[in-house]
N, C-alpha and C. Protein backbone atom coordinates (compact mmCIF):
# COMPACT_ATOMS: atom_id res chain seq x y z
N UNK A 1 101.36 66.83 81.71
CA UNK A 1 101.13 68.18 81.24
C UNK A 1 102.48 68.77 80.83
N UNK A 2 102.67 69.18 79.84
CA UNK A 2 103.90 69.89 79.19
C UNK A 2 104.08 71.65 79.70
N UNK A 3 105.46 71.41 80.14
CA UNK A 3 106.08 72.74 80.54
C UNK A 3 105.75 73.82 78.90
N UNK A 4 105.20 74.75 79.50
CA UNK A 4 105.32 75.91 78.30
C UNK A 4 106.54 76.51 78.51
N UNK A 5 107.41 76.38 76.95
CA UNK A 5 108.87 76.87 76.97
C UNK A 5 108.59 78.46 76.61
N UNK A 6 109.36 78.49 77.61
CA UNK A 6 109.93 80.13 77.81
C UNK A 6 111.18 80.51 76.70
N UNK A 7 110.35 82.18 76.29
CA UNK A 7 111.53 82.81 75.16
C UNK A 7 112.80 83.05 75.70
N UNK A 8 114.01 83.43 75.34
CA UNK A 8 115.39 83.63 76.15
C UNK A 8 115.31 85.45 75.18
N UNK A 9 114.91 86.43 76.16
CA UNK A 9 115.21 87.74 75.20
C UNK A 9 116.74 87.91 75.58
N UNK A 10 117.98 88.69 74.74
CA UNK A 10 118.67 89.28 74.73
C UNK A 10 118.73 90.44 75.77
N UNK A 11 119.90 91.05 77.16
CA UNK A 11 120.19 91.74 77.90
C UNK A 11 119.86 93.15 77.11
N UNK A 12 119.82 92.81 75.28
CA UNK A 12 119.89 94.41 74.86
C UNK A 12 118.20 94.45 74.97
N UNK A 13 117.48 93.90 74.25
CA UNK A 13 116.06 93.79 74.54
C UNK A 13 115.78 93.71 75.75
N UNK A 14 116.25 93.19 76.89
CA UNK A 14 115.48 93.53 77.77
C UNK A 14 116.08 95.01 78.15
N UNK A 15 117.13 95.58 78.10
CA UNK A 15 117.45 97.33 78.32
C UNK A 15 116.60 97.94 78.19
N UNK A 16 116.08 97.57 76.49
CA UNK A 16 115.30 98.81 76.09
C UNK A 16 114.04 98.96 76.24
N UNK A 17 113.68 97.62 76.58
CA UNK A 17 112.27 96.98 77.13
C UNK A 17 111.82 98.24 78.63
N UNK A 18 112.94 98.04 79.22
CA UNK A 18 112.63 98.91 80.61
C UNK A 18 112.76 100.30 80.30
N UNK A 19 114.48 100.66 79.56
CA UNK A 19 114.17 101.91 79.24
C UNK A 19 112.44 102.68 78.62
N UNK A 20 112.26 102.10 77.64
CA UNK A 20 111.24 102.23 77.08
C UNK A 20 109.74 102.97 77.93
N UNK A 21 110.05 101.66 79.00
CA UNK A 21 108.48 101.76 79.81
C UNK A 21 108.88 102.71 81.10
N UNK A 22 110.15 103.67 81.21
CA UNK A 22 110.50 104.18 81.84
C UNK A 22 110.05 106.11 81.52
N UNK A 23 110.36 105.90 79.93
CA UNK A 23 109.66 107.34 79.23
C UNK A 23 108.62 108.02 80.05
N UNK A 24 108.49 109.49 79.99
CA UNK A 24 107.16 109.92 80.55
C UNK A 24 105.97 109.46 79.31
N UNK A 25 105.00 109.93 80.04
CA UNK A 25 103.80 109.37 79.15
C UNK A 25 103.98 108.32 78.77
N UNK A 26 104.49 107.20 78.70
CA UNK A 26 104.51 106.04 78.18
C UNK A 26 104.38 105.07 79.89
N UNK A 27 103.18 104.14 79.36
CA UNK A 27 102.66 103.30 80.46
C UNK A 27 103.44 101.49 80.09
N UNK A 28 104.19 101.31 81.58
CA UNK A 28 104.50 99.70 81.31
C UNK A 28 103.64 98.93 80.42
N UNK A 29 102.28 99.13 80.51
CA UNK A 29 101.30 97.98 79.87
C UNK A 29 101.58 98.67 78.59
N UNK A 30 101.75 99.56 77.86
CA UNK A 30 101.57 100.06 76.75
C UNK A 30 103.18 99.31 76.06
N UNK A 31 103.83 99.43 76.77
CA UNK A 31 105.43 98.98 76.29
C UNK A 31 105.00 97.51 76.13
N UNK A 32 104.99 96.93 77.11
CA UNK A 32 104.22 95.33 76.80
C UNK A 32 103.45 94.87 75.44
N UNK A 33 102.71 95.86 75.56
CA UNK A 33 102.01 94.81 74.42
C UNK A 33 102.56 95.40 73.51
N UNK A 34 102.94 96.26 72.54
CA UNK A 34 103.78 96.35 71.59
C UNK A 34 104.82 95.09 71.16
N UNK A 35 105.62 95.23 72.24
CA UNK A 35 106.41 94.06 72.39
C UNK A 35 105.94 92.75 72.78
N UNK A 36 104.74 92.32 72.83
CA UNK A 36 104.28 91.19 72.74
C UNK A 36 104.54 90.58 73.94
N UNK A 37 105.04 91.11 75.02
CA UNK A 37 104.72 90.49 76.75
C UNK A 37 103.76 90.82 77.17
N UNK A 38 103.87 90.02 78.79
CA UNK A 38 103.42 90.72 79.86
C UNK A 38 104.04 92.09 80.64
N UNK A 39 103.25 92.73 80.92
CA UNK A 39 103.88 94.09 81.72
C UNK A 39 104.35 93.42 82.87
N UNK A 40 103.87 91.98 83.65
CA UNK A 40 104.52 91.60 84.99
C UNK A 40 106.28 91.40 84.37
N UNK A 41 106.40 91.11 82.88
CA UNK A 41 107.73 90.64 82.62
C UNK A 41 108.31 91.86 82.37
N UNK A 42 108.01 93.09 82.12
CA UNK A 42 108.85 94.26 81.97
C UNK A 42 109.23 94.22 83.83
N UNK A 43 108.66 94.20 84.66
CA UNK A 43 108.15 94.96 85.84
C UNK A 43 109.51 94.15 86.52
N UNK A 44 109.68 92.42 86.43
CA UNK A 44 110.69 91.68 86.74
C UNK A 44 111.79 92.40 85.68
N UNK A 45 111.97 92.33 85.04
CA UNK A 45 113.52 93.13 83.93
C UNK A 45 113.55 94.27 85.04
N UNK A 46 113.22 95.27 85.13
CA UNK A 46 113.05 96.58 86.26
C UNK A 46 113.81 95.91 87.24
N UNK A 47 113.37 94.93 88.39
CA UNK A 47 113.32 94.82 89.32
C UNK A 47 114.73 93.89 89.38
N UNK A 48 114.78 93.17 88.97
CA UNK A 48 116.32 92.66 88.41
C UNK A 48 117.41 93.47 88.25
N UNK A 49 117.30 94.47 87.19
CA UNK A 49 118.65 95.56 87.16
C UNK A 49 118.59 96.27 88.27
N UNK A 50 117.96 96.91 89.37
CA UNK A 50 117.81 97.38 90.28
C UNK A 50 118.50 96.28 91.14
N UNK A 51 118.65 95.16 91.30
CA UNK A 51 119.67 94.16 92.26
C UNK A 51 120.44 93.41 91.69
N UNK A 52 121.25 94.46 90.79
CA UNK A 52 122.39 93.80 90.09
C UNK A 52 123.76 93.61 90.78
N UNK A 53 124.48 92.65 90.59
CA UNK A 53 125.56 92.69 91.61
C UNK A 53 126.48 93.88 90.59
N UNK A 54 127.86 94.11 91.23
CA UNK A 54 128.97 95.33 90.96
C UNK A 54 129.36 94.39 89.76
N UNK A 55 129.51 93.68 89.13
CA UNK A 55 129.96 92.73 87.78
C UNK A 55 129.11 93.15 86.56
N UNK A 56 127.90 93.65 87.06
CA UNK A 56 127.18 93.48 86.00
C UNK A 56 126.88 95.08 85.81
N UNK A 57 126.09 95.99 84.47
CA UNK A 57 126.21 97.25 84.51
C UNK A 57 125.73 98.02 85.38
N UNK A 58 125.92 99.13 85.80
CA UNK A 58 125.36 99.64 87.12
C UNK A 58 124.69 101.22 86.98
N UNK A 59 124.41 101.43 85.41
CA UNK A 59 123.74 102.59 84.88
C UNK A 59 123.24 102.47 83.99
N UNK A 60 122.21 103.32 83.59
CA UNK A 60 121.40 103.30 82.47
C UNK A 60 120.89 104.68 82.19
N UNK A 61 121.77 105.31 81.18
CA UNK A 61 120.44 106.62 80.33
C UNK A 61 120.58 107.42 82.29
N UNK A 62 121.70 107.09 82.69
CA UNK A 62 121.90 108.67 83.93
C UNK A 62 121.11 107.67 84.96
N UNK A 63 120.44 106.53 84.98
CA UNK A 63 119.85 106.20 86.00
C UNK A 63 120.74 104.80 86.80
N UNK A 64 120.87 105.38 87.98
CA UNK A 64 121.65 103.94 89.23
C UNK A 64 121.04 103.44 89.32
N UNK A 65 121.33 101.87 88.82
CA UNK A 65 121.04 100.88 89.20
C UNK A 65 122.17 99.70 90.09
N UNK A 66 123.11 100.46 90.43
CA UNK A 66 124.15 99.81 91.43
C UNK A 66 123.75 99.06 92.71
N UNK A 67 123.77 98.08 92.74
CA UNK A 67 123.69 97.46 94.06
C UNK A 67 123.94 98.38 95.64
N UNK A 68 124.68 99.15 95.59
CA UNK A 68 124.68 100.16 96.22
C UNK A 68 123.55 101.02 96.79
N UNK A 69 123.50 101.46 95.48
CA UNK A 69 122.25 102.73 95.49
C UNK A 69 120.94 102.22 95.50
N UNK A 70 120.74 101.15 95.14
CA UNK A 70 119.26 100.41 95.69
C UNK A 70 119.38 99.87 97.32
N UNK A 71 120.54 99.60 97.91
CA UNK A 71 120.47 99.37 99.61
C UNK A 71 120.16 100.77 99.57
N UNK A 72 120.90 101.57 99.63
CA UNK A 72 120.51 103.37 100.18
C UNK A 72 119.61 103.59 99.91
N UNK A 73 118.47 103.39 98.85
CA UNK A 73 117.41 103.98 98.40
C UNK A 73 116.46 103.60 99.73
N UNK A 74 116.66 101.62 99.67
CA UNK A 74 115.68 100.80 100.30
C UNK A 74 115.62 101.58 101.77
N UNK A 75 117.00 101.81 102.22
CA UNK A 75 117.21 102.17 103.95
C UNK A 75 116.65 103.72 103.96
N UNK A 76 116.51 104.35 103.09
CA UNK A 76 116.15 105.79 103.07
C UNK A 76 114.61 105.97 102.85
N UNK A 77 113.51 105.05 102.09
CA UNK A 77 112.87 104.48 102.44
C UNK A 77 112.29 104.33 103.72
N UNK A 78 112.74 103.38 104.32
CA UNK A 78 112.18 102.44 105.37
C UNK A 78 112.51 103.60 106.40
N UNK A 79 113.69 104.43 106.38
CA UNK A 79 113.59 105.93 107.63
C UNK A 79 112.55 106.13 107.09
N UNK A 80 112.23 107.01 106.19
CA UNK A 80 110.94 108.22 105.65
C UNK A 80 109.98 107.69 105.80
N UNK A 81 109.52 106.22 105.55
CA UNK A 81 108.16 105.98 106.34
C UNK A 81 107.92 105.51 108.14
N UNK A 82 109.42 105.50 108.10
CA UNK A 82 109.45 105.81 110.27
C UNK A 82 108.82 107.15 110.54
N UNK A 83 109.30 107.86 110.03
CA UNK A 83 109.52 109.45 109.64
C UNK A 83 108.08 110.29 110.23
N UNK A 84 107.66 109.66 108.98
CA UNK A 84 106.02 109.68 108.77
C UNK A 84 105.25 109.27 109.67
N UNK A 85 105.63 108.24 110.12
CA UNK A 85 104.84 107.71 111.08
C UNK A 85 104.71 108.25 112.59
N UNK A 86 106.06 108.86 112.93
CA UNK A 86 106.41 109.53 114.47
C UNK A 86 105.64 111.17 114.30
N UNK A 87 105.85 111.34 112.81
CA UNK A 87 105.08 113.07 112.79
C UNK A 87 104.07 112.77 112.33
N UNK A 88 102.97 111.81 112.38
CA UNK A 88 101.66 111.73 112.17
C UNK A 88 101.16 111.34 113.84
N UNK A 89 101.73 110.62 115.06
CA UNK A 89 101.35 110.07 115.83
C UNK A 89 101.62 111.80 116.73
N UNK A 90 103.28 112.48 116.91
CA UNK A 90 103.10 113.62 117.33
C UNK A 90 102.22 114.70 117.34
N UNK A 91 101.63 114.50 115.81
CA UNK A 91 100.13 115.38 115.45
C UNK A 91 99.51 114.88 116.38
N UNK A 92 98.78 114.14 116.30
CA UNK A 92 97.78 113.72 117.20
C UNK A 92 97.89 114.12 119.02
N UNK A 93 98.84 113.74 119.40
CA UNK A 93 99.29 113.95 120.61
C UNK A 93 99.33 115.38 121.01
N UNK A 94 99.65 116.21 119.80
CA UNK A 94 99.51 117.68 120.57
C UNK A 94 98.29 117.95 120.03
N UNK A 95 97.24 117.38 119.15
CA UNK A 95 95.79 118.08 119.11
C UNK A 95 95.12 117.47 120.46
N UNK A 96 95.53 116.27 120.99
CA UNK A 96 94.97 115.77 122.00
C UNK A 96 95.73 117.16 123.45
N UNK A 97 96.74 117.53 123.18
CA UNK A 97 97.16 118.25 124.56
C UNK A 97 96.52 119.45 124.33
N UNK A 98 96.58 119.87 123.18
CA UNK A 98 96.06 121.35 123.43
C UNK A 98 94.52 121.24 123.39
N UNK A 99 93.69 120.58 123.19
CA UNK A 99 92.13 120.37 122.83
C UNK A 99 91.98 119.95 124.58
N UNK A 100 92.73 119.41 125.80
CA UNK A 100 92.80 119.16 127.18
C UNK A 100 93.14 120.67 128.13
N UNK A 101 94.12 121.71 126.79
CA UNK A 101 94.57 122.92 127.66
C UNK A 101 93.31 123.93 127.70
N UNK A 102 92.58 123.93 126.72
CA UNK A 102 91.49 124.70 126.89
C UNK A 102 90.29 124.70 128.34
């Protein structure tokens, strides 16, 4: 069975590929097919510049994509849904105390 060869796009095409599907009103799948991909291949371009090492560019159009600022995002993240989770379980715990004080 023969490997299906893969296109090699250009770093500038893939920029604008993401910029693109980044626009308001404009949907990844809509950027895709214009451009004749898959939206999973815009979604990897995204997800790639977002874990770029410090060598490679680390902005775009005002937006961080620094290796940096995606650890901080990820760890700021992963608090806020701790976050969430301790003041959803505290809810409960004081509707359970005060629904016992009556």
């Amino acid at each position: 069975m023969a490997r299906k060869k893969t296109q090699a796009y250009t770093e500038e095409f893939r920029r604008e590929a993401v910029k693109r599907s980044e626009q308001p009103g404009v949907t990844q799948a809509q950027v895709a097919k214009e451009l004749g991909l898959s939206s999973q291949q815009i979604a990897n371009w995204k997800r790639q510049f977002t874990r770029l090492s410090e060598k490679q560019f680390n902005s775009m159009d005002g937006v961080d994509y620094s290796k940096k600022e995606s650890e901080e995002l990820r760890r700021l993240r992963r608090e806020n849904k701790r976050l969430q989770e301790e003041m959803e379980f505290l809810k409960k715990v004081s509707a359970y105390f005060a629904k016992n004080q009556e």
